[in-house]
Protein backbone atom coordinates (compact mmCIF):
# COMPACT_ATOMS: atom_id res chain seq x y z
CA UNK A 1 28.66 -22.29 -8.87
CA UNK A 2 26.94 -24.36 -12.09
CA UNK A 3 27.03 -23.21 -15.27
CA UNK A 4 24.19 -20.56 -16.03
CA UNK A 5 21.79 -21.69 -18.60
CA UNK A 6 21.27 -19.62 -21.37
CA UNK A 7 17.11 -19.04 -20.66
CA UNK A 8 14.89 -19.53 -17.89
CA UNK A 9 11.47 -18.67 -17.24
CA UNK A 10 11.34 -16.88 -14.12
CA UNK A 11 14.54 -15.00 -13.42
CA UNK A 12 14.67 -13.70 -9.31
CA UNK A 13 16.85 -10.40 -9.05
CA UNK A 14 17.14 -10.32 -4.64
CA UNK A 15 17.83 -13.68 -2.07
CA UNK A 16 16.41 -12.33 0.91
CA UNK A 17 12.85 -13.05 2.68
CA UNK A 18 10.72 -12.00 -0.77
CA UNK A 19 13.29 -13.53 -3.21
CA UNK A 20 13.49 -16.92 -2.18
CA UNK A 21 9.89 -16.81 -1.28
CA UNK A 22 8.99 -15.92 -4.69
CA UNK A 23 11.75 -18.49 -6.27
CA UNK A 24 10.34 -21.24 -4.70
CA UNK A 25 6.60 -20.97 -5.79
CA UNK A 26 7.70 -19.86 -9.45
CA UNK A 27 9.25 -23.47 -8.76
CA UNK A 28 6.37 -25.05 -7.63
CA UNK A 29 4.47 -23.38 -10.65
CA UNK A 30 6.64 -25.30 -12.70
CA UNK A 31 9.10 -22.92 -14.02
CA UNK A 32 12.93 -23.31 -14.33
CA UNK A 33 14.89 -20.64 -12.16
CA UNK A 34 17.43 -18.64 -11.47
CA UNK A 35 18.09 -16.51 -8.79
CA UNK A 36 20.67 -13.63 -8.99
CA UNK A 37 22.14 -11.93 -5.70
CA UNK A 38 24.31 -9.18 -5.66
CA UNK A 39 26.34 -9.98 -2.24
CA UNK A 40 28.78 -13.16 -2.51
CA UNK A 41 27.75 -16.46 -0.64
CA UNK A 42 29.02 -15.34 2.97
CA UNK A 43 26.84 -12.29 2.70
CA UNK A 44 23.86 -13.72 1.50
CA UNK A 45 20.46 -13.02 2.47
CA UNK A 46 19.53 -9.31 2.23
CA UNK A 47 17.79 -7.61 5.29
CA UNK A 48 16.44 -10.77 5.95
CA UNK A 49 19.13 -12.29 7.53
CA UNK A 50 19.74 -9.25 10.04
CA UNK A 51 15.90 -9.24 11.00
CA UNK A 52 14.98 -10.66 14.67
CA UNK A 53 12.57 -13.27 12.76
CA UNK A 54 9.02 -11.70 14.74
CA UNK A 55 6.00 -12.23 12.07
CA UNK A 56 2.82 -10.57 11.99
CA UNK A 57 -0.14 -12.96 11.22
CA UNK A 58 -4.34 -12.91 12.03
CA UNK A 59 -4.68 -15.89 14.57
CA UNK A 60 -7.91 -16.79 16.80
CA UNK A 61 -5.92 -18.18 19.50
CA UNK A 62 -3.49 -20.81 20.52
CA UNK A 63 -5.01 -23.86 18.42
CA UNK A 64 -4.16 -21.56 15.33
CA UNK A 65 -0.56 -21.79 16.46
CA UNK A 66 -0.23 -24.82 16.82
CA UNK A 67 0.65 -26.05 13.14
CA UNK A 68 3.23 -23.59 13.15
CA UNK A 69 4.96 -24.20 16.58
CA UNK A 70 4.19 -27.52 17.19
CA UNK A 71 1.94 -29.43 20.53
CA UNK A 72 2.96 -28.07 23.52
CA UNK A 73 2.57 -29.96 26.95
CA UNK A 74 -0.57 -29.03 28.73
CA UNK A 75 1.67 -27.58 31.39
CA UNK A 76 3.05 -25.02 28.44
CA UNK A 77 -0.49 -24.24 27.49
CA UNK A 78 -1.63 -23.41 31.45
CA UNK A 79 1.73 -20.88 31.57
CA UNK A 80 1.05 -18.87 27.99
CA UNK A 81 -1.88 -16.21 27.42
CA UNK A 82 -1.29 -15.78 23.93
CA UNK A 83 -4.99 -14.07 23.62
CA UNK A 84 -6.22 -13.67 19.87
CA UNK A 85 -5.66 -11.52 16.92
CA UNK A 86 -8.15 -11.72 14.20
CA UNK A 87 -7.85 -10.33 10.65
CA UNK A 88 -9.64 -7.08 11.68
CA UNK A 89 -7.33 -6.06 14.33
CA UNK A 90 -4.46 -6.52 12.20
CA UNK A 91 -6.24 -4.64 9.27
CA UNK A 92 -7.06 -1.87 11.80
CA UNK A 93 -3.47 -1.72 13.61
CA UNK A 94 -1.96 -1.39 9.61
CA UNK A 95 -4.48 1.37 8.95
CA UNK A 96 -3.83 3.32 11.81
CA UNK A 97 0.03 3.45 12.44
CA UNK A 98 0.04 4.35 8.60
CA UNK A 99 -2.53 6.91 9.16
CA UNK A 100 -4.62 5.87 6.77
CA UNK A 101 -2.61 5.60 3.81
CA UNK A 102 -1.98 2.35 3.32
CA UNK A 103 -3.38 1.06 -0.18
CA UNK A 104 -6.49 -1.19 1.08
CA UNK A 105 -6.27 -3.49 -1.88
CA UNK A 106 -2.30 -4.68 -0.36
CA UNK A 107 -3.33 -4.41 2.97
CA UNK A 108 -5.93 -6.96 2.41
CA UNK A 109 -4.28 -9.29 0.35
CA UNK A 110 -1.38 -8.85 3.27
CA UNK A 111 -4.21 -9.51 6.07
CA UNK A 112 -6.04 -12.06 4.18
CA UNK A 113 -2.58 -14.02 2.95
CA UNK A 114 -0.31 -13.99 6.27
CA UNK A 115 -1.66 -16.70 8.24
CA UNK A 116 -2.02 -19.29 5.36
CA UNK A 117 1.56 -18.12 3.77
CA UNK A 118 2.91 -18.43 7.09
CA UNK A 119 1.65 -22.18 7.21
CA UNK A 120 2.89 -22.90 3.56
CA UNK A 121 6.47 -20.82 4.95
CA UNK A 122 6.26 -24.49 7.66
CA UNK A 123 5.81 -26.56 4.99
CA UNK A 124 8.75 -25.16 2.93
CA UNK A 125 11.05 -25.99 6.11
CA UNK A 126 10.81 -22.85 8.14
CA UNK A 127 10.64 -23.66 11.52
CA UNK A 128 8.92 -21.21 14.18
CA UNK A 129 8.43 -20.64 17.93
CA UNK A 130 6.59 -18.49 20.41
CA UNK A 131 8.96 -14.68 21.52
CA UNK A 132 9.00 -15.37 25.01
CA UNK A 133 11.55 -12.97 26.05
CA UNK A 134 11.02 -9.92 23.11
CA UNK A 135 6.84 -10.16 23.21
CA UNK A 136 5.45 -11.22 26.80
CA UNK A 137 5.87 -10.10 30.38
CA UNK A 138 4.94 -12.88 33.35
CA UNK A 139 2.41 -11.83 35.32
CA UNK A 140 0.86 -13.73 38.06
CA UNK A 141 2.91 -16.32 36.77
CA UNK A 142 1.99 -16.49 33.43
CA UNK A 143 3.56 -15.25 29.96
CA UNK A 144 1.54 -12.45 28.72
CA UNK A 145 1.68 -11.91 24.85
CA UNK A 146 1.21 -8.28 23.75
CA UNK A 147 0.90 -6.43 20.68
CA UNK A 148 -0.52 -8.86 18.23
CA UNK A 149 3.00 -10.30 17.59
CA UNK A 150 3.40 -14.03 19.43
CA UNK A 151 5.42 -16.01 16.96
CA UNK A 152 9.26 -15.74 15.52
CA UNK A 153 11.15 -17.59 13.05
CA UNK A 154 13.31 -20.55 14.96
CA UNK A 155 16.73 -19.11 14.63
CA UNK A 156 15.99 -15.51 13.94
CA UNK A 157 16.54 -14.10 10.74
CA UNK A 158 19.40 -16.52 9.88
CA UNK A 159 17.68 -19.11 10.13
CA UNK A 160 14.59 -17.95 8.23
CA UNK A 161 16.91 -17.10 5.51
CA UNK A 162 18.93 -20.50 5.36
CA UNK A 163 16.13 -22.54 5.76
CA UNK A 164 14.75 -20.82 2.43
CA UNK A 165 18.21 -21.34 0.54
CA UNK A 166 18.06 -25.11 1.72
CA UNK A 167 14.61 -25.40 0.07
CA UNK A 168 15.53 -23.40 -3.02
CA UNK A 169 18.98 -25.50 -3.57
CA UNK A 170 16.76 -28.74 -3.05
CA UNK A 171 14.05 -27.86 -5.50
CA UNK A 172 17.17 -27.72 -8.26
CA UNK A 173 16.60 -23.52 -8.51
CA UNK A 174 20.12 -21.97 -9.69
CA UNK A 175 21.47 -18.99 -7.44
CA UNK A 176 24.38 -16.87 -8.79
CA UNK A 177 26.24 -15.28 -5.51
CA UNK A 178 28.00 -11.54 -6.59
CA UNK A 179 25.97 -11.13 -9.75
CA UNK A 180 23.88 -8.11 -9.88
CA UNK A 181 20.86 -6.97 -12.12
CA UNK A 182 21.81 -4.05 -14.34
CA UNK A 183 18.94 -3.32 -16.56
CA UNK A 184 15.91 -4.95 -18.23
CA UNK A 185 15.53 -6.23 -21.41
CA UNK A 186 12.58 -5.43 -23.23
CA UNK A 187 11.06 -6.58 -26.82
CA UNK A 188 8.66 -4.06 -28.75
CA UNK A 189 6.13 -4.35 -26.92
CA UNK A 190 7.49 -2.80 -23.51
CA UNK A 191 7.24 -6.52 -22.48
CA UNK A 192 10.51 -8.30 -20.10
CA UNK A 193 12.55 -10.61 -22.78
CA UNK A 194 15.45 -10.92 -20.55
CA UNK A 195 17.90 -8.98 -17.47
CA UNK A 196 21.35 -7.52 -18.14
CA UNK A 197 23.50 -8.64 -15.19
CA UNK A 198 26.46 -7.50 -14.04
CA UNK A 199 29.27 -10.17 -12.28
CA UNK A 200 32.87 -10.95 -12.35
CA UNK A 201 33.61 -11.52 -15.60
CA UNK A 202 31.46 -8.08 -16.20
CA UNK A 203 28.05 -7.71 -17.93
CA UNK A 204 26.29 -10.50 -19.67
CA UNK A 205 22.30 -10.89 -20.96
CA UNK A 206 20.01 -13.70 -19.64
CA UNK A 207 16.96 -14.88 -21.67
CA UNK A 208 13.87 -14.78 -19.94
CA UNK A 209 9.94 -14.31 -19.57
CA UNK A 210 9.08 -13.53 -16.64
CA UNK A 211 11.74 -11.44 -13.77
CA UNK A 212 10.79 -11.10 -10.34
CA UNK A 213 12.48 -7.72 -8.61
CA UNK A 214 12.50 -8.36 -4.99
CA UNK A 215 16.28 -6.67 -4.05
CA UNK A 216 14.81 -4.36 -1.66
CA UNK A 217 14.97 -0.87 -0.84
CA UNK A 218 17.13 2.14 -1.17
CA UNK A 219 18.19 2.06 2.49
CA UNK A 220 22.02 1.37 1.75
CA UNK A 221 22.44 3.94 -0.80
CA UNK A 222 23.36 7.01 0.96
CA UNK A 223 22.91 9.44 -2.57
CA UNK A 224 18.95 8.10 -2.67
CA UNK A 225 18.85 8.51 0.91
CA UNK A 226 19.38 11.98 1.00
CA UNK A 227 17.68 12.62 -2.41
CA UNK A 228 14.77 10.95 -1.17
CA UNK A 229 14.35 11.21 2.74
CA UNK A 230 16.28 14.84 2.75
CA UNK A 231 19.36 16.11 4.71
CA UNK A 232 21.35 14.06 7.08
CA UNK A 233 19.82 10.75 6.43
CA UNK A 234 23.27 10.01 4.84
CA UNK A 235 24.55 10.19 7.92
CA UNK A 236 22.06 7.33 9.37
CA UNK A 237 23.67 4.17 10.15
CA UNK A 238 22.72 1.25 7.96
CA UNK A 239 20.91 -2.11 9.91
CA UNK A 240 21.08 -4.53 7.55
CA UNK A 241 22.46 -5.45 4.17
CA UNK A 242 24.82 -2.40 2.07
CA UNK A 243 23.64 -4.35 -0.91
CA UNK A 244 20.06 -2.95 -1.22
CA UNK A 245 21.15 0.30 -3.27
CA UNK A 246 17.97 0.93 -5.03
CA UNK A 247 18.86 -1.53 -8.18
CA UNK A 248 15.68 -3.17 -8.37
CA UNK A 249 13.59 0.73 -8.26
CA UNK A 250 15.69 2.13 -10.64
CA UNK A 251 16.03 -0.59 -13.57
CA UNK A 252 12.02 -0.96 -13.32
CA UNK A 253 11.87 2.83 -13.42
CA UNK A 254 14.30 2.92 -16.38
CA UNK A 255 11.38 1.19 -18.82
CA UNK A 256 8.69 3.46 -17.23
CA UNK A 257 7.43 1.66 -14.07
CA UNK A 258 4.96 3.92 -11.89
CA UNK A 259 7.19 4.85 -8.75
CA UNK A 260 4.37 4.66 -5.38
CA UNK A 261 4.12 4.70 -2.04
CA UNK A 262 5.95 7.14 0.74
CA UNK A 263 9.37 7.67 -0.80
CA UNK A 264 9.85 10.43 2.11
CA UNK A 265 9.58 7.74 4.54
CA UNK A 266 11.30 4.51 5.89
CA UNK A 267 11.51 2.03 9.16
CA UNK A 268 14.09 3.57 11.37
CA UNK A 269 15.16 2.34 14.59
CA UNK A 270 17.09 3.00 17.97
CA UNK A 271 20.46 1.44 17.12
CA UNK A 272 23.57 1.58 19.12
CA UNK A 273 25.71 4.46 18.90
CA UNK A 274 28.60 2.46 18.57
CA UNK A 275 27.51 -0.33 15.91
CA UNK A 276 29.38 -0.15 12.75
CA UNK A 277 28.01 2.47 10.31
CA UNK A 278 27.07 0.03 7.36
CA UNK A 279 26.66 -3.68 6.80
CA UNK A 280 25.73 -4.06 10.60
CA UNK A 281 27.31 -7.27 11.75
CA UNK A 282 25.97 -10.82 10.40
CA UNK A 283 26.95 -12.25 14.08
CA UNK A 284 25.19 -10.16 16.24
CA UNK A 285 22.62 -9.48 13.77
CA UNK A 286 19.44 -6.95 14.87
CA UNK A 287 20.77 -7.36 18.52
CA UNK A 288 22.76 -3.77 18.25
CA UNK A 289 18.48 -2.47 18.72
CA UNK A 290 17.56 -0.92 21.65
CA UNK A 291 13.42 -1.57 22.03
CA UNK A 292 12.97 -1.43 25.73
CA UNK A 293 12.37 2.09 25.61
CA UNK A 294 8.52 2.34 27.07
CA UNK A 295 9.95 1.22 30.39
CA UNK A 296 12.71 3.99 30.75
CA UNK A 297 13.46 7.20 29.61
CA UNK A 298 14.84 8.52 26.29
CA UNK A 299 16.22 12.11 26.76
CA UNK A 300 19.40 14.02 23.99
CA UNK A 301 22.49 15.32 24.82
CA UNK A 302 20.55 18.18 26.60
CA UNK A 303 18.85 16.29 29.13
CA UNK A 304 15.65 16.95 27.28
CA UNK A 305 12.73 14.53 26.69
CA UNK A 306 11.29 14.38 23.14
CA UNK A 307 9.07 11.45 22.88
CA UNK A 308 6.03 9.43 24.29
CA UNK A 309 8.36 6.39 25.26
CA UNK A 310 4.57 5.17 26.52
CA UNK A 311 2.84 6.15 23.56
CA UNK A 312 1.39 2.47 22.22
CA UNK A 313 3.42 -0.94 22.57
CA UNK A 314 6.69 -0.65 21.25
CA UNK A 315 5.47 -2.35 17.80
CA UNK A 316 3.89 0.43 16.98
CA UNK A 317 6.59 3.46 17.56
CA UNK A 318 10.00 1.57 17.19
CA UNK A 319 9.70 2.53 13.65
CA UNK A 320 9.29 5.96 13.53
CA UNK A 321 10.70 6.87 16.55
CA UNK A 322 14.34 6.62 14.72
CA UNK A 323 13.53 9.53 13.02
CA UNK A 324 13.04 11.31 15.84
CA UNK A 325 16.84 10.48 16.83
CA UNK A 326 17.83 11.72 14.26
CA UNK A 327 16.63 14.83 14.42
CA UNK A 328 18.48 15.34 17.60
CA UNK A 329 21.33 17.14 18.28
CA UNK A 330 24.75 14.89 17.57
CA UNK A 331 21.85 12.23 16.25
CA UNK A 332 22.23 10.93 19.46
CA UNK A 333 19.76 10.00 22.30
CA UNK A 334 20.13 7.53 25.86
CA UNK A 335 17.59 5.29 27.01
CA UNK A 336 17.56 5.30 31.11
CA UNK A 337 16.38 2.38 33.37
CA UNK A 338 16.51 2.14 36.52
CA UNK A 339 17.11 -1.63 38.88
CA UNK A 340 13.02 -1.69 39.03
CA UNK A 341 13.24 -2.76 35.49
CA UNK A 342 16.45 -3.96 34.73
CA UNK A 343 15.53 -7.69 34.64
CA UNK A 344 12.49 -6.74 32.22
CA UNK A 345 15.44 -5.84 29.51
CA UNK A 346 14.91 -7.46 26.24
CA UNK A 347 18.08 -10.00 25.43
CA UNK A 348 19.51 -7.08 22.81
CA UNK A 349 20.77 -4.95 26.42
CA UNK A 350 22.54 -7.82 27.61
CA UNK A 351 25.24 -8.01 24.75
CA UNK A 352 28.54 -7.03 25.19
CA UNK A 353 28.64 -4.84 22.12
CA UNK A 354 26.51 -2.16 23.93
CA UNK A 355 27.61 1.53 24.55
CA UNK A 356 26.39 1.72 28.31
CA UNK A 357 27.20 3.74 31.81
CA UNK A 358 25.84 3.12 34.97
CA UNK A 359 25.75 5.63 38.16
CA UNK A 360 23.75 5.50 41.41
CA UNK A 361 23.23 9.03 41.16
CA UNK A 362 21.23 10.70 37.96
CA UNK A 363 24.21 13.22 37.76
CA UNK A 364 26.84 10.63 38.02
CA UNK A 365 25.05 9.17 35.16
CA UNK A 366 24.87 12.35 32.76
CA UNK A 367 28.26 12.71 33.64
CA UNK A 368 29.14 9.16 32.24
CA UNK A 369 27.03 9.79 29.33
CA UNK A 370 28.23 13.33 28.36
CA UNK A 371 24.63 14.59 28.82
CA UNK A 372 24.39 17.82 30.29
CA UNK A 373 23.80 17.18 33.83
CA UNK A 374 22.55 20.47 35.51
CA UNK A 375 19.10 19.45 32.69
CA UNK A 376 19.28 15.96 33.22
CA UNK A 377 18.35 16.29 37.10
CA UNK A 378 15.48 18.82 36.22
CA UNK A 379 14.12 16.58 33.70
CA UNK A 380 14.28 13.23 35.50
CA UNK A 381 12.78 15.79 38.66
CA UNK A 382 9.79 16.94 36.99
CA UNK A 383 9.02 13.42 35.22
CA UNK A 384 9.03 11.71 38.75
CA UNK A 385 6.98 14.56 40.26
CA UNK A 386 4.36 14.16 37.05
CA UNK A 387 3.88 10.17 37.72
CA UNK A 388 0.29 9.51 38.54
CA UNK A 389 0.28 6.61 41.13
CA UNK A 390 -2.17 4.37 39.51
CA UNK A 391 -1.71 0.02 38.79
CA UNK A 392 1.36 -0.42 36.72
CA UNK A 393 1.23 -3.83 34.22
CA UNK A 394 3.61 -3.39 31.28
CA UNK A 395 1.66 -6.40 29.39
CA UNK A 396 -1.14 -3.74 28.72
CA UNK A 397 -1.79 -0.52 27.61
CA UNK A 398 -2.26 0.37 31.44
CA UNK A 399 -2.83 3.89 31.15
CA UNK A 400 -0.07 4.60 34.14
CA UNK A 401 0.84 7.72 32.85
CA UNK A 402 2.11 11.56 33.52
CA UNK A 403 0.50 14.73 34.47
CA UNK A 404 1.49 18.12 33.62
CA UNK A 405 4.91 17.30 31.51
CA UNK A 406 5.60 17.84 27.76
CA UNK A 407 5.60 15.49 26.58
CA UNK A 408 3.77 12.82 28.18
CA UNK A 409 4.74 9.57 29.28
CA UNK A 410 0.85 8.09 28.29
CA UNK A 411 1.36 4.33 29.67
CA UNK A 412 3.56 2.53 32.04
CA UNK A 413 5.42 5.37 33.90
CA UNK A 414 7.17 4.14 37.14
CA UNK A 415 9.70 6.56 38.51
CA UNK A 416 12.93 6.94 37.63
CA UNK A 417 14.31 6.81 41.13
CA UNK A 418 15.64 2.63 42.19
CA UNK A 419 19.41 2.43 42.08
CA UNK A 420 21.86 1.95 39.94
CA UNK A 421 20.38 3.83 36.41
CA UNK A 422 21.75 2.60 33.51
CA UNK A 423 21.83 4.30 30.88
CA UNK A 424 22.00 3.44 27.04
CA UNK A 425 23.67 5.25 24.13
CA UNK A 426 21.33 5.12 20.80
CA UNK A 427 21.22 6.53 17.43
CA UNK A 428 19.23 6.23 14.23
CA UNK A 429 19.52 2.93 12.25
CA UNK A 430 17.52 2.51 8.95
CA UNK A 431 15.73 -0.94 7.81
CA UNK A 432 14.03 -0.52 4.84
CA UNK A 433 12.33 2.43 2.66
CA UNK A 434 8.79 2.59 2.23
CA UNK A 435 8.77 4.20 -1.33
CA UNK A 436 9.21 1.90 -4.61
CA UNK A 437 6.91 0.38 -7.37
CA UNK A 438 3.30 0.27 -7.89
CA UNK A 439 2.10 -3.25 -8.05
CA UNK A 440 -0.82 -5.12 -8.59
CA UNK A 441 -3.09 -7.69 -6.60
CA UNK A 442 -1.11 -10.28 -8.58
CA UNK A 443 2.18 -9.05 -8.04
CA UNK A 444 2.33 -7.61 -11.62
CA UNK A 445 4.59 -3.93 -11.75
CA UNK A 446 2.48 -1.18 -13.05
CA UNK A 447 3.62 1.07 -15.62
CA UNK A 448 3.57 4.95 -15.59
CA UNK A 449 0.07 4.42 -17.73
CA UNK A 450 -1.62 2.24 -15.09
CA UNK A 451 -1.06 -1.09 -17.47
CA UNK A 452 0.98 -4.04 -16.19
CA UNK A 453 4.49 -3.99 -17.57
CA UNK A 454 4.11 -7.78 -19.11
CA UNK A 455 6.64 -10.48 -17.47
CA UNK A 456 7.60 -8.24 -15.00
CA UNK A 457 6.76 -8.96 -11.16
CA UNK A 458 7.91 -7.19 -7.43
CA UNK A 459 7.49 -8.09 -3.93
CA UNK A 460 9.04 -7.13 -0.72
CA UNK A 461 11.05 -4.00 0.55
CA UNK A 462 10.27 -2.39 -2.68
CA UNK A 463 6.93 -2.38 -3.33
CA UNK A 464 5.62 0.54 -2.40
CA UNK A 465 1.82 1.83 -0.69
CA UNK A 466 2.00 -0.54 2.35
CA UNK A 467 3.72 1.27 4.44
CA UNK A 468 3.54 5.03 5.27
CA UNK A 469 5.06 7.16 8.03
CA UNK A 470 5.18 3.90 10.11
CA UNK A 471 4.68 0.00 10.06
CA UNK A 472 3.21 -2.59 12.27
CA UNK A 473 6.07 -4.53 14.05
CA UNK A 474 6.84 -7.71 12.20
CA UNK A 475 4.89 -6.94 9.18
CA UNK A 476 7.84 -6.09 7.34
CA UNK A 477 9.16 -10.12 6.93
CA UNK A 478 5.29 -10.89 6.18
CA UNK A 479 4.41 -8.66 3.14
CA UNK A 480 7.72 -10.00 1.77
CA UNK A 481 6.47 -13.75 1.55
CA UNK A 482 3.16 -13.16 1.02
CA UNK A 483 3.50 -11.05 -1.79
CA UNK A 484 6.60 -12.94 -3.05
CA UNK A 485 4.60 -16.04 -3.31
CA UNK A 486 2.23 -14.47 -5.37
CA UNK A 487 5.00 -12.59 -7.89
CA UNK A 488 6.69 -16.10 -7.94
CA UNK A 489 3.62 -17.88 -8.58
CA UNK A 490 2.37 -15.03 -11.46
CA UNK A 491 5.97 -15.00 -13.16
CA UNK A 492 5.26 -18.79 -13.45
CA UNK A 493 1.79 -18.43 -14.94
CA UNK A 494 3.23 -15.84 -17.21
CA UNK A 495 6.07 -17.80 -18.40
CA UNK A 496 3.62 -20.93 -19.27
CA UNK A 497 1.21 -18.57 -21.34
């Protein structure tokens, strides 16, 4: 590691997605930088590295792509329906899953920004492709993209994040691995003069103008967890990082930033029961997720249904519906398949490291579960009995649904009755909180009196008012380099003035 100078004008507390996002166009604005992350080099990366890569952008159809993925063959373009996505849908589909709540000003600026960040993103290094095999089905012989999310970063998360790093180290930005940010520094007039940080050789102070906060959530703090979300969510298992703690919240809330947004609330997923129970694992990554749900089952310990596996495309309930795990008894639930859709299985169920039983009986199944079995039967009974035989085409929302059940599977119910059943064990794992700092259009945090705190920027995981309740899949990795670009490119302006 170099030698830390003793000033620079933009100072990036985070390394993930957001961090480096913001680092590198603080760069380009012509400011000397320094980017501080908490984990050591081999951990580096925040959530970002853990993340499957998808990314949520407005796009009028496959031209659009094309800058981003590359020419395809003519034979390519005859086997893809990629279909459109325009700026309203994505708007709308934000709007809606959030119920409403989401703070229009950031969900334009997120909606307006995603396609032409994504673009700059390419010309930073970051290399994409098309999700095949997590975002289409083939049917009549052609891939079918669904859900307004077609396009993933080459390499996942890893290599979103290393691609980033190998543009940061090349544009001469300094990073300090295991150095943490401990508190602001402010002069008299409430404005950012520099960042305590705490390393090695214990606490130091860094001169500075401008500091970008973009260290994420609260997620891996299990004391915030349960002060924020309520009881038991310190018993959720961790996804991604255990170094988002809540640093980055708490020092800006120290000098009287306006907390915002849905602290109550966060992105929680169906996670294998028997991942680890923080940190995840940096080789298999977001693989331990279970999100073939719509074309199975989900049923508890007592053989009871509790969700709308069929409600909307998975992109839209993956996020909650980890809450609703954990609510269950044991915090444990089982997604069931049976052979009619075992080769529709997204990559993540073909792992080793997957807590699994298969029967050719339902019973034999609950038995090899631990469900009870005598309710398993009844259940899996009554939902076959409920299916309504109408066209079944899991690329749509095809309306194939149930009759007479609580509660309804609304789209894409076959019967649960083709030989073997597999069944999968799940439980809750948490990505990211929803609740953190008020921001501006310009990336600028907001103080407690609705004035910008001066020098001091945020973007990603915890900016808060994006995200309520729920989140559009994929959006997640976009509102961190859209809205890092812009803190990295403000903390630059406001280091220059």
């Amino acid at each position: 590691m170099p030698p830390r100078n003793d000033r620079y004008d933009v100072i990036v507390v985070g390394a993930g997605n957001a961090a480096l996002s913001a680092a590198i166009a603080a760069r380009e604005g012509g400011a000397g930088v320094l980017v501080l992350e908490k984990a050591p080099e081999a951990a580096r990366g925040g959530n970002s590295y853990v993340t499957g890569g998808a990314v949520r952008f407005p796009y009028e159809g496959i031209e659009d792509l094309i800058p981003l993925i590359g020419e395809i063959s003519d034979a390519e373009r005859a086997q893809i329906d990629v279909g459109s996505y325009p700026r309203s849908a994505f708007y709308d589909d934000l709007m809606r899953v959030t119920g409403g709540m989401s703070d229009p000003e950031l969900a334009e600026i997120l909606v307006n920004k995603a396609y032409e960040t994504a673009i700059w993103l390419r010309q930073q290094g970051v290399r994409w492709g098309l999700m095949y095999s997590r975002q289409s089905f083939k049917v009549d012989g052609v891939f079918k993209f669904w859900g307004g999310l077609t396009c993933e970063t080459v390499g996942a998360g890893k290599g979103l994040v290393d691609s980033l790093f190998e543009r940061t180290i090349g544009l001469g930005i300094d990073v300090e691995y295991g150095t943490m940010g401990d508190h602001l520094l402010t002069d008299r007039m409430g404005g950012i003069r520099g960042i305590a940080v705490r390393g090695p050789d214990g606490l130091s102070e860094i001169a500075t103008r401008s500091v970008v906060l973009a260290c994420g959530g609260f997620e891996a703090n299990a004391e915030m967890r349960t002060r924020y979300l309520g009881p038991g969510w310190d018993l959720a298992k961790v996804r991604g990082t255990r170094y988002n703690t809540g640093d980055g919240i708490r020092m800006a809330l120290e000098i009287g930033a306006r907390p915002h947004g849905h602290y109550s609330g966060c992105h929680a997923v169906a996670w294998d029961a028997g991942a680890p129970s923080e940190g995840g694992d940096r080789n298999i990554a977001d693989l331990f997720q279970k999100h073939s749900y719509p074309l199975g089952l989900i049923v508890n310990v007592n053989g009871e249904r509790f969700v709308d596996e069929g409600a909307d495309f998975r992109n839209y309930t993956y996020a909650k519906y980890g809450k609703e795990i954990l609510n269950q008894p044991r915090r444990l639930a089982f997604q069931l398949f049976d052979s009619q859709v075992t080769d529709m299985l997204r990559d993540e169920y073909r792992i080793r490291e997957t807590t699994k039983f298969q029967a050719d009986t339902i019973r034999e199944l609950a038995v090899g579960l631990d469900i009870d079995a005598d309710s398993l039967v009844s259940t899996v009974a009554a939902y076959n009995d409920a299916v309504q035989e109408t066209p079944y085409n899991p690329a749509i929302l095809d309306g194939k649904g149930t009759a007479g059940i609580t509660p309804p599977k609304s789209n894409w119910a076959l019967r649960l009755d083709q030989p073997p059943f597999t069944g999968y064990a799940v439980t809750c794992g948490i990505t990211f909180t929803f609740g953190g700092l008020k921001i501006d259009t310009t990336g600028r945090v907001i103080d407690t009196q609705d004035h910008p705190i001066p020098g001091l920027f945020a973007a990603g995981e915890l900016v808060g008012g994006i995200f309520y309740e729920n989140y559009p899949g994929g959006s997640g990795i976009t509102s961190g380099f859209v809205f890092g670009r812009i803190a990295g490119t403000g903390a630059a302006g406001h280091a220059a003035a």
